[in-house]
PDB file of N, CA and C in Angstrom:
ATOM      1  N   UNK A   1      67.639 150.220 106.957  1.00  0.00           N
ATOM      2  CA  UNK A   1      68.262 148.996 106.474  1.00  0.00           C
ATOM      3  C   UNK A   1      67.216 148.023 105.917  1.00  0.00           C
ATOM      4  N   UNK A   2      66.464 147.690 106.668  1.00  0.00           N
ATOM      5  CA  UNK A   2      64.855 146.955 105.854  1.00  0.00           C
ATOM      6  C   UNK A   2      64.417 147.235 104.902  1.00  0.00           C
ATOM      7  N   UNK A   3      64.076 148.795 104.525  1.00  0.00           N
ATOM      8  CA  UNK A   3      63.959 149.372 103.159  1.00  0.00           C
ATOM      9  C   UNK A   3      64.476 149.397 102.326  1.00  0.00           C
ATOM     10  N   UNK A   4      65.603 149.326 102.440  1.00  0.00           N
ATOM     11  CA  UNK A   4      66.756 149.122 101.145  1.00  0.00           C
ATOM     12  C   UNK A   4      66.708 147.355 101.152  1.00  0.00           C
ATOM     13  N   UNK A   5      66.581 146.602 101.833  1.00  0.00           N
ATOM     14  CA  UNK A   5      66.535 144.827 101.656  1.00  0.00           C
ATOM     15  C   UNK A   5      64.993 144.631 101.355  1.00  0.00           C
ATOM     16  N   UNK A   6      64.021 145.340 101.373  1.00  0.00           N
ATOM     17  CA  UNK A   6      63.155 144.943 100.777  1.00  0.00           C
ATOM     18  C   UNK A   6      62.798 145.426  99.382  1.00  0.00           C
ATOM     19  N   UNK A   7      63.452 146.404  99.265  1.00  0.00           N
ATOM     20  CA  UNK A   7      63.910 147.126  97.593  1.00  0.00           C
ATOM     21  C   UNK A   7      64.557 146.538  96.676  1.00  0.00           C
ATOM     22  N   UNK A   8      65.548 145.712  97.320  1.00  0.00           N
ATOM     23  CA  UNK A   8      66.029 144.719  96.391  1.00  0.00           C
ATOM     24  C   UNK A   8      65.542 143.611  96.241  1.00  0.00           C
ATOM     25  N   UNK A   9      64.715 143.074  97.417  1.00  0.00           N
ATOM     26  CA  UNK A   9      64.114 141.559  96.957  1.00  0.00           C
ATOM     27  C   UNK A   9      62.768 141.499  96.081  1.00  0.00           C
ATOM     28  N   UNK A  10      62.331 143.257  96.250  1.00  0.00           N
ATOM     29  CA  UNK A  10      61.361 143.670  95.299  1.00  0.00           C
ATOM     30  C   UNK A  10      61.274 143.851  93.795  1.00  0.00           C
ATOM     31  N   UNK A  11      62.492 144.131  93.794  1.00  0.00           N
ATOM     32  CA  UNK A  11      63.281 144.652  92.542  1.00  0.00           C
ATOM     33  C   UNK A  11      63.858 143.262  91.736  1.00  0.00           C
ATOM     34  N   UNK A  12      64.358 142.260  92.839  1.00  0.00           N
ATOM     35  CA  UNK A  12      64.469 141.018  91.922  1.00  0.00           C
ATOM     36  C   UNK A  12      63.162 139.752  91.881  1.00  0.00           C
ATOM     37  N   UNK A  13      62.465 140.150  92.250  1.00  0.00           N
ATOM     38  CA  UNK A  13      61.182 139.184  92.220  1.00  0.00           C
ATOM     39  C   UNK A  13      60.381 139.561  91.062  1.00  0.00           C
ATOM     40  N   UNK A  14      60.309 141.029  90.807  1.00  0.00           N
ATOM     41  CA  UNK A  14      59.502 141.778  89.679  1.00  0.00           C
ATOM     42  C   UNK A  14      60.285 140.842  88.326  1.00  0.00           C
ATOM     43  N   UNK A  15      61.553 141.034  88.014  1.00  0.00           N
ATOM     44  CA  UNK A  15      62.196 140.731  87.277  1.00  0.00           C
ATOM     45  C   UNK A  15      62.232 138.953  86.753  1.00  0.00           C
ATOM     46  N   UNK A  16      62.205 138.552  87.933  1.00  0.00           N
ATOM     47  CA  UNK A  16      61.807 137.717  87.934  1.00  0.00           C
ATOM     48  C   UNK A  16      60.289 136.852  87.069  1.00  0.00           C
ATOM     49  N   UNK A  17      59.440 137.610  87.841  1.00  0.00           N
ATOM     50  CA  UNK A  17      57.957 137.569  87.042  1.00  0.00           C
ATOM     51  C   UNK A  17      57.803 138.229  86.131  1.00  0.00           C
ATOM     52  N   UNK A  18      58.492 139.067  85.790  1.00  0.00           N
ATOM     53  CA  UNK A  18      58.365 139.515  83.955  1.00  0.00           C
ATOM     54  C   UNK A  18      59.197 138.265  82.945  1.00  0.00           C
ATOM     55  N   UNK A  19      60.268 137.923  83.276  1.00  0.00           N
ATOM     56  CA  UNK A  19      61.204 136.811  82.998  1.00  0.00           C
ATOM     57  C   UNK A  19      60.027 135.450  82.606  1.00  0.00           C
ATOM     58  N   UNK A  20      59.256 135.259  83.884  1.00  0.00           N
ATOM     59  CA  UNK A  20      58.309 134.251  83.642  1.00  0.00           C
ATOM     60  C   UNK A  20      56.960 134.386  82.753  1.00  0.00           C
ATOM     61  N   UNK A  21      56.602 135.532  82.954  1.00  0.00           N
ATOM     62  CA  UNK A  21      55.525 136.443  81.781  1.00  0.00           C
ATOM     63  C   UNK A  21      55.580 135.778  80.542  1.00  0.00           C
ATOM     64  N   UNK A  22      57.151 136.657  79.753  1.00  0.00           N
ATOM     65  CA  UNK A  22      57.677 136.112  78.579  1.00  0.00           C
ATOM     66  C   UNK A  22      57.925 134.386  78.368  1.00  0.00           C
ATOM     67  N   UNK A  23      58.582 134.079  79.305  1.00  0.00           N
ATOM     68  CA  UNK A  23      58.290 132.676  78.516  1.00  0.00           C
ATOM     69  C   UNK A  23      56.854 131.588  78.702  1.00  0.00           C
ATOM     70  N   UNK A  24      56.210 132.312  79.573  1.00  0.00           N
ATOM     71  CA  UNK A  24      54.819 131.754  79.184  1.00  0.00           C
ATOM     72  C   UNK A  24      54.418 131.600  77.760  1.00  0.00           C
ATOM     73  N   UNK A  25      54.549 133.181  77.665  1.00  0.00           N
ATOM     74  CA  UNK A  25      53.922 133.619  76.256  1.00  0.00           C
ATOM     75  C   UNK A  25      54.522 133.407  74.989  1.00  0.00           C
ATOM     76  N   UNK A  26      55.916 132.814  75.454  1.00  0.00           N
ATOM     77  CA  UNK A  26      56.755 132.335  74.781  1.00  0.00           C
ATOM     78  C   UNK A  26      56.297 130.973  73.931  1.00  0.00           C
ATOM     79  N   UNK A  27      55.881 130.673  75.007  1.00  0.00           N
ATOM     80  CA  UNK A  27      55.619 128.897  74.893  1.00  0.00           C
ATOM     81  C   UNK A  27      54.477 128.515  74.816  1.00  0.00           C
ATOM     82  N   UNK A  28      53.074 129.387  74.656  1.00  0.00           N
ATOM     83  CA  UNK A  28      51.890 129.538  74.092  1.00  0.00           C
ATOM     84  C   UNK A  28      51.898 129.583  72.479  1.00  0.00           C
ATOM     85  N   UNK A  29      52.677 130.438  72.352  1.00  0.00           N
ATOM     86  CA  UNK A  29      52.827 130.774  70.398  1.00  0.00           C
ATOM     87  C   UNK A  29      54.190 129.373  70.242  1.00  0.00           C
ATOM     88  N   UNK A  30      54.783 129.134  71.041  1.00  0.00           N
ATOM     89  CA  UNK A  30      54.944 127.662  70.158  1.00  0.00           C
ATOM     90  C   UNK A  30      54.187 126.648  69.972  1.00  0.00           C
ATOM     91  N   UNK A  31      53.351 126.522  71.306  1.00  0.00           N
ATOM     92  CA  UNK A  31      51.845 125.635  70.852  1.00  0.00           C
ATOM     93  C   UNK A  31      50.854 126.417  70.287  1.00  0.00           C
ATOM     94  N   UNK A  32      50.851 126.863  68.737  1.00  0.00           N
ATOM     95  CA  UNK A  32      50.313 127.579  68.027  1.00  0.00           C
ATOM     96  C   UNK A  32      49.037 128.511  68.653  1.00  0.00           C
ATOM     97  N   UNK A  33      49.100 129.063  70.135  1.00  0.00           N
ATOM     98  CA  UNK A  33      47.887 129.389  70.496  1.00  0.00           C
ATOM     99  C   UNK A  33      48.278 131.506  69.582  1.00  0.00           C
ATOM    100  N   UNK A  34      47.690 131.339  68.757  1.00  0.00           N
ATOM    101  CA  UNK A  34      47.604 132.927  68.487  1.00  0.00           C
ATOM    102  C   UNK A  34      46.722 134.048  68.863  1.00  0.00           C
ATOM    103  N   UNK A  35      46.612 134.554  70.012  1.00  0.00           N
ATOM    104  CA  UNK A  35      45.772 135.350  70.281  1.00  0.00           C
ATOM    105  C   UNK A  35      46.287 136.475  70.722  1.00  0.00           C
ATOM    106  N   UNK A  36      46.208 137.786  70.122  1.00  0.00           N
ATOM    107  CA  UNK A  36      46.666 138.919  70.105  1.00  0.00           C
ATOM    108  C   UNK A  36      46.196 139.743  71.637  1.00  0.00           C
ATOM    109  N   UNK A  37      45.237 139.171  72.091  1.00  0.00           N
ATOM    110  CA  UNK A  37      45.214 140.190  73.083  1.00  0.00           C
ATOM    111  C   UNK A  37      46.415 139.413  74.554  1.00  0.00           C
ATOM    112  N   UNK A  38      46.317 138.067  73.906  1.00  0.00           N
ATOM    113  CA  UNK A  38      46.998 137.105  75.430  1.00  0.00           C
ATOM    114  C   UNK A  38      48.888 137.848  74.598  1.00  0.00           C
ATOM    115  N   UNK A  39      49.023 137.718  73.403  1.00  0.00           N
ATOM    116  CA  UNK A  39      50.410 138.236  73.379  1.00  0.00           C
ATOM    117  C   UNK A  39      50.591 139.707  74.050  1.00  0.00           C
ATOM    118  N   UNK A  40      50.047 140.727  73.900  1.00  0.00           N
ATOM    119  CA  UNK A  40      49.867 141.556  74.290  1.00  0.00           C
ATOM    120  C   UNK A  40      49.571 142.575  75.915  1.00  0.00           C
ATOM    121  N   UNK A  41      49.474 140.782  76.664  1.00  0.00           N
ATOM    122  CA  UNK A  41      49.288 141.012  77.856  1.00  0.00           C
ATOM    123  C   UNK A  41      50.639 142.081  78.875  1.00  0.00           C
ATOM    124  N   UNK A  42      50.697 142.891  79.524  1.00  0.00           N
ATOM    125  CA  UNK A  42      51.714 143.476  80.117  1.00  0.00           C
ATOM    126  C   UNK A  42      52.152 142.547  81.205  1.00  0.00           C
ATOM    127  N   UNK A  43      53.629 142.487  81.045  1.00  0.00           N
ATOM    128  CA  UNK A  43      54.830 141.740  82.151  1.00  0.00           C
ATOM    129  C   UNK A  43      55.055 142.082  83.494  1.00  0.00           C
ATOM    130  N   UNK A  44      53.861 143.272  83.993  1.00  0.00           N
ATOM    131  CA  UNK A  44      53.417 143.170  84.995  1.00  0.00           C
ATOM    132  C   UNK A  44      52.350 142.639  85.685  1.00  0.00           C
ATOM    133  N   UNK A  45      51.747 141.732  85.101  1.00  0.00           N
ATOM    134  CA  UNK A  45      50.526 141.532  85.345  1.00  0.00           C
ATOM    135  C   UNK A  45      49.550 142.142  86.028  1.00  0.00           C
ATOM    136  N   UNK A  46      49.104 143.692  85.381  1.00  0.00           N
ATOM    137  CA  UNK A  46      48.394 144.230  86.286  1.00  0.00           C
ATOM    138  C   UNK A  46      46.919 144.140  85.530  1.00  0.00           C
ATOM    139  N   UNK A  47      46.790 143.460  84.580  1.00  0.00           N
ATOM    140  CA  UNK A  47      46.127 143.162  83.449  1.00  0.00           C
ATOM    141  C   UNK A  47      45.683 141.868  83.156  1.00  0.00           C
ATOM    142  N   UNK A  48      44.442 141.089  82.553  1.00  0.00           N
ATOM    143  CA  UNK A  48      44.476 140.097  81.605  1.00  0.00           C
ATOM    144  C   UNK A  48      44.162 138.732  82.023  1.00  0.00           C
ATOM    145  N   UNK A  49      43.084 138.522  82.977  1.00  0.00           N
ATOM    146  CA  UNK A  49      42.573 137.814  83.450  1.00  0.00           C
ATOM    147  C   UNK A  49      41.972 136.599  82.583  1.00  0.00           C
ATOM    148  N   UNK A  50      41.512 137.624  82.172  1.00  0.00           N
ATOM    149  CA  UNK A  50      40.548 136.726  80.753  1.00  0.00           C
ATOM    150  C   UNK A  50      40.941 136.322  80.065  1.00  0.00           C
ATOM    151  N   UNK A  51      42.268 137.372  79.367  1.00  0.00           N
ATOM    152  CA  UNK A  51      43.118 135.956  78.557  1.00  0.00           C
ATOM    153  C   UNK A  51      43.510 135.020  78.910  1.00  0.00           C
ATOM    154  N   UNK A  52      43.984 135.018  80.397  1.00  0.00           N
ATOM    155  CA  UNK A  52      44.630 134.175  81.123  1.00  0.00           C
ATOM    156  C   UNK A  52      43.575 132.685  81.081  1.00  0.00           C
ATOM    157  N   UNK A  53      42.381 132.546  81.232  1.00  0.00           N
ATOM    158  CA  UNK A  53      41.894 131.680  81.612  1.00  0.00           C
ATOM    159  C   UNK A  53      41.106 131.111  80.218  1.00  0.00           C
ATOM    160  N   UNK A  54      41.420 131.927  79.144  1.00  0.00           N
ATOM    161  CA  UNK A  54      40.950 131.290  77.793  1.00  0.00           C
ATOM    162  C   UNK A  54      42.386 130.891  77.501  1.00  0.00           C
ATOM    163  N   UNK A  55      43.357 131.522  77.711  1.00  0.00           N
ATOM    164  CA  UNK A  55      44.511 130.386  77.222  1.00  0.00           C
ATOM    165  C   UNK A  55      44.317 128.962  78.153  1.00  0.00           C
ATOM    166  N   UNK A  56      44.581 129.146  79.367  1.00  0.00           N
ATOM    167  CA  UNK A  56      44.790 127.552  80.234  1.00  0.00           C
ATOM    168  C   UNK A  56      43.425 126.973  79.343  1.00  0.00           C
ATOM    169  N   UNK A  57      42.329 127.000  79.229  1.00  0.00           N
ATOM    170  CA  UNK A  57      40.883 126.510  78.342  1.00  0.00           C
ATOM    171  C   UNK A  57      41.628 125.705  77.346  1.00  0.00           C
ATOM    172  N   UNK A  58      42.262 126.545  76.526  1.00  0.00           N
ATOM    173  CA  UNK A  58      42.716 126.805  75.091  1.00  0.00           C
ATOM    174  C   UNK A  58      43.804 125.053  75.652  1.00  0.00           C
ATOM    175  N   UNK A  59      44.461 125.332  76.068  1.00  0.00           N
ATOM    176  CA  UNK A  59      45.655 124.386  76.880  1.00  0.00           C
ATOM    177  C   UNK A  59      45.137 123.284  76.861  1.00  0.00           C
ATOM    178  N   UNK A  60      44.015 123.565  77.486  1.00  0.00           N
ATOM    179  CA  UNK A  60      43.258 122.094  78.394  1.00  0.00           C
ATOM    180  C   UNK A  60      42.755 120.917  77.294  1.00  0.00           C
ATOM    181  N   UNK A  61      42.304 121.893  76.356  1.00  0.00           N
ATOM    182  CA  UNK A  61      41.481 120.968  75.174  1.00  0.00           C
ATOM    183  C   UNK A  61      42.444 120.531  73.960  1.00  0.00           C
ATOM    184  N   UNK A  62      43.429 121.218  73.627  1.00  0.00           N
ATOM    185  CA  UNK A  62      44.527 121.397  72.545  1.00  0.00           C
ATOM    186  C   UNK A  62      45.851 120.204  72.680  1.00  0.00           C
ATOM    187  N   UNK A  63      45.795 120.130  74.380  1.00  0.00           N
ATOM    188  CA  UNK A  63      46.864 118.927  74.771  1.00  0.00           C
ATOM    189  C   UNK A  63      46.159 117.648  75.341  1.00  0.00           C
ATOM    190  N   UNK A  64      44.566 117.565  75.533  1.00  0.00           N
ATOM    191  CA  UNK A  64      43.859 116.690  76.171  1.00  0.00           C
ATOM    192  C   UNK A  64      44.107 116.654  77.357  1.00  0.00           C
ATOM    193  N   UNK A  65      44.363 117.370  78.069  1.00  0.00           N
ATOM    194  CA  UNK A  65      45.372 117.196  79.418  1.00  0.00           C
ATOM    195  C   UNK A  65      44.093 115.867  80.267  1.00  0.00           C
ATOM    196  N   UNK A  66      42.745 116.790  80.334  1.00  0.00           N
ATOM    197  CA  UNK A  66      41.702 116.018  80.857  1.00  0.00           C
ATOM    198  C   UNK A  66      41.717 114.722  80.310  1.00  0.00           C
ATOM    199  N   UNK A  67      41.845 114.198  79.550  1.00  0.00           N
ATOM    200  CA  UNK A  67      41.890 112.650  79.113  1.00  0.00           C
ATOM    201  C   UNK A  67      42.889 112.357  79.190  1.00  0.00           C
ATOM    202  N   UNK A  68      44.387 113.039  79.056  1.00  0.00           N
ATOM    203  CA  UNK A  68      45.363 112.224  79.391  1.00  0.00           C
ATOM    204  C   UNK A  68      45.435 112.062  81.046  1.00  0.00           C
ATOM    205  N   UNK A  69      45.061 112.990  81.900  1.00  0.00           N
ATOM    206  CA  UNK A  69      44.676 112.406  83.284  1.00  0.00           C
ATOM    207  C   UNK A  69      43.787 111.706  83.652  1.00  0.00           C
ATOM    208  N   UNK A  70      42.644 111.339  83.010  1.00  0.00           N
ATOM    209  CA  UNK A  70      41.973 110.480  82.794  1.00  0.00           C
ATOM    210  C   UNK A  70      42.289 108.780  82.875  1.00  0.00           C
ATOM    211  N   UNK A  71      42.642 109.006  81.539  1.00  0.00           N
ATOM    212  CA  UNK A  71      43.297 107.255  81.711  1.00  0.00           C
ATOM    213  C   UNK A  71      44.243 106.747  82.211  1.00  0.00           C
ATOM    214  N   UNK A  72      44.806 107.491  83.146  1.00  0.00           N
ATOM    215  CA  UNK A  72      46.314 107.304  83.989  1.00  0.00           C
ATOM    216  C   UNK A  72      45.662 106.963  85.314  1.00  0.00           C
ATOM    217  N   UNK A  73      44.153 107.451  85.683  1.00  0.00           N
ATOM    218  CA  UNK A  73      43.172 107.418  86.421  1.00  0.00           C
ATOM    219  C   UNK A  73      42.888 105.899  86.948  1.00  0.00           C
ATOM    220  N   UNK A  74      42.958 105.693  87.939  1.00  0.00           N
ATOM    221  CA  UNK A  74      42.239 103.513  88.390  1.00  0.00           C
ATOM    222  C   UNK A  74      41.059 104.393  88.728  1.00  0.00           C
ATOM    223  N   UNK A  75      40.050 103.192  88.939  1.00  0.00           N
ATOM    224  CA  UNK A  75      38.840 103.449  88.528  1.00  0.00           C
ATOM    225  C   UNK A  75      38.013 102.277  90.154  1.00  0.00           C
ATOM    226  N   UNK A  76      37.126 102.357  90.924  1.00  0.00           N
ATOM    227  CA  UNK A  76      36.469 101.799  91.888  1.00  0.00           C
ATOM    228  C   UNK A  76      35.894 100.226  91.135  1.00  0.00           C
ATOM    229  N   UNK A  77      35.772 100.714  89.833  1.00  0.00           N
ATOM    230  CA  UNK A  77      35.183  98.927  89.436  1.00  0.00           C
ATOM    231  C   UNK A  77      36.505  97.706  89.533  1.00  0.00           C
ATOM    232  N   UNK A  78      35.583  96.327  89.320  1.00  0.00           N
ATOM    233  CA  UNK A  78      36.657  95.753  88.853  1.00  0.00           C
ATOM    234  C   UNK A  78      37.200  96.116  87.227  1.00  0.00           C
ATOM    235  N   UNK A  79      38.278  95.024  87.176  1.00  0.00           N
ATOM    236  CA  UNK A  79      38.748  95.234  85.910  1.00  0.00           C
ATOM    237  C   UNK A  79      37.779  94.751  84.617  1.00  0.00           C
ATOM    238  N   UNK A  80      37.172  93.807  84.907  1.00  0.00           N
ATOM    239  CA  UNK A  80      35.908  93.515  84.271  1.00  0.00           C
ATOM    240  C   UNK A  80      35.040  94.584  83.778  1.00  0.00           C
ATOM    241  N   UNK A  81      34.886  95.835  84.255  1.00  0.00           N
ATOM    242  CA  UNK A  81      34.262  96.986  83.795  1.00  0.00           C
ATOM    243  C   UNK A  81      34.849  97.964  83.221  1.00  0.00           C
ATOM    244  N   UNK A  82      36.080  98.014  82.790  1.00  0.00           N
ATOM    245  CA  UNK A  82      37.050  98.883  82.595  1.00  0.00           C
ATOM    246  C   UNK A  82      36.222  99.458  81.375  1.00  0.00           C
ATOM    247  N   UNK A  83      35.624  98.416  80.316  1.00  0.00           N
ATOM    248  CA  UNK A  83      35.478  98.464  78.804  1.00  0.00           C
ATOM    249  C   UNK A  83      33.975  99.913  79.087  1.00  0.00           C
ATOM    250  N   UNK A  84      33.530  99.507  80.022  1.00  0.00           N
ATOM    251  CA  UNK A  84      32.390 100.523  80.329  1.00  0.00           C
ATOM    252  C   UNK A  84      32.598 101.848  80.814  1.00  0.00           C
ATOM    253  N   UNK A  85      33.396 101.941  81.182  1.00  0.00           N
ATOM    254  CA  UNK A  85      34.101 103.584  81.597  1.00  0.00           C
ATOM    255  C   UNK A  85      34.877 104.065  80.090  1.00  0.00           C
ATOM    256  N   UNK A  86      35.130 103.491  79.098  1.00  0.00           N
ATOM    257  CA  UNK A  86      35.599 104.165  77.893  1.00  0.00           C
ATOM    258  C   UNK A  86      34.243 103.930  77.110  1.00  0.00           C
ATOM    259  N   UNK A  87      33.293 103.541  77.082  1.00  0.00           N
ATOM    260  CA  UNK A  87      32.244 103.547  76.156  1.00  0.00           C
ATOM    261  C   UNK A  87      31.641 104.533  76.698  1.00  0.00           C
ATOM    262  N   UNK A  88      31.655 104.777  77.935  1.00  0.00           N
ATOM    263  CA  UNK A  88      31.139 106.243  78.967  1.00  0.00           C
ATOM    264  C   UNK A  88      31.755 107.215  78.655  1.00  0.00           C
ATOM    265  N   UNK A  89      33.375 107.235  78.044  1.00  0.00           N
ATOM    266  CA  UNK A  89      34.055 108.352  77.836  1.00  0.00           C
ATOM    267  C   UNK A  89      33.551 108.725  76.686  1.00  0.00           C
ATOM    268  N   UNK A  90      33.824 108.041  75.549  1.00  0.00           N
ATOM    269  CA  UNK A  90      33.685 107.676  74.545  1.00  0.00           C
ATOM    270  C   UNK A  90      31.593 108.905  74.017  1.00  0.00           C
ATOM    271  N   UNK A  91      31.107 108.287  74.568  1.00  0.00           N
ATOM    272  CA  UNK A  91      29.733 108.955  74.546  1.00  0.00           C
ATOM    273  C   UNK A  91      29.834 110.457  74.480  1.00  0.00           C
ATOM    274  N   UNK A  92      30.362 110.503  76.114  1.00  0.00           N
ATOM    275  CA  UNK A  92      30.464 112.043  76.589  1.00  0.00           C
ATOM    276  C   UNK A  92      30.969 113.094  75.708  1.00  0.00           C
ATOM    277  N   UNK A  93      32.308 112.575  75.455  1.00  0.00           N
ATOM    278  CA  UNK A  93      33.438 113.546  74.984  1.00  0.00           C
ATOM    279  C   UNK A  93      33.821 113.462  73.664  1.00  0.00           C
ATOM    280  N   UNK A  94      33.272 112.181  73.308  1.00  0.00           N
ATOM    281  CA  UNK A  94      34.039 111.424  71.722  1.00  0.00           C
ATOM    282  C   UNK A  94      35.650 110.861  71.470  1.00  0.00           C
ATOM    283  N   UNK A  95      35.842 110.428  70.622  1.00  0.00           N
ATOM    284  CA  UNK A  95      37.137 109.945  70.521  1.00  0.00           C
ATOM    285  C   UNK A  95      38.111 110.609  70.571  1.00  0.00           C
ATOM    286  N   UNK A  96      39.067 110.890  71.128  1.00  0.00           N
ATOM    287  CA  UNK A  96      40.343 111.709  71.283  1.00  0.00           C
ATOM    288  C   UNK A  96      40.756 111.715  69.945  1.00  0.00           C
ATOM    289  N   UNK A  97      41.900 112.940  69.354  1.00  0.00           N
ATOM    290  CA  UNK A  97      42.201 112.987  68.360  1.00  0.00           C
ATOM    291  C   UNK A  97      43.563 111.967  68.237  1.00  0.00           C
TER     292      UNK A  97
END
């Protein structure tokens, strides 16, 4: 009886994570990321590490995620210094697009 209930919760979890696979990859090529080996990745994930972590890269820099968490960020100075933590950003990283 266990074997057959763990056959099915096996059987719908797989399905599941292939389900989620595709619309990852779905929703990568709508944010124009084109890379043939990350489309190409198998819906089992027994594969594809590397694409995996040059897409989130790809993600990180393409949506600013880091600067938009950034300035949502309070900061230990007063408000009086605020102007110095974006001339600090500003240096580092350059102007956001």
């Amino acid at each position: 009886m266990e074997k057959i209930e763990y056959r099915k919760i096996s059987r719908i979890l797989s399905a599941v994570t292939e389900e989620l696979v595709v619309y990852v990859k779905r929703e990568f090529h709508r944010l124009c990321y084109r890379s043939a080996d990350f489309a190409h990745l198998p819906v089992d994930m027994s594969d594809g590490s590397r694409e995996l972590l040059l897409a989130f890269a790809w993600l990180l820099h393409s949506e600013q995620i880091v600067y938009k968490f950034s300035m949502n960020c309070t900061t230990l100075f007063d408000d009086d210094t605020s102007s110095l933590y974006d001339v600090c950003w500003l240096q580092l990283f350059g102007r956001p697009r």
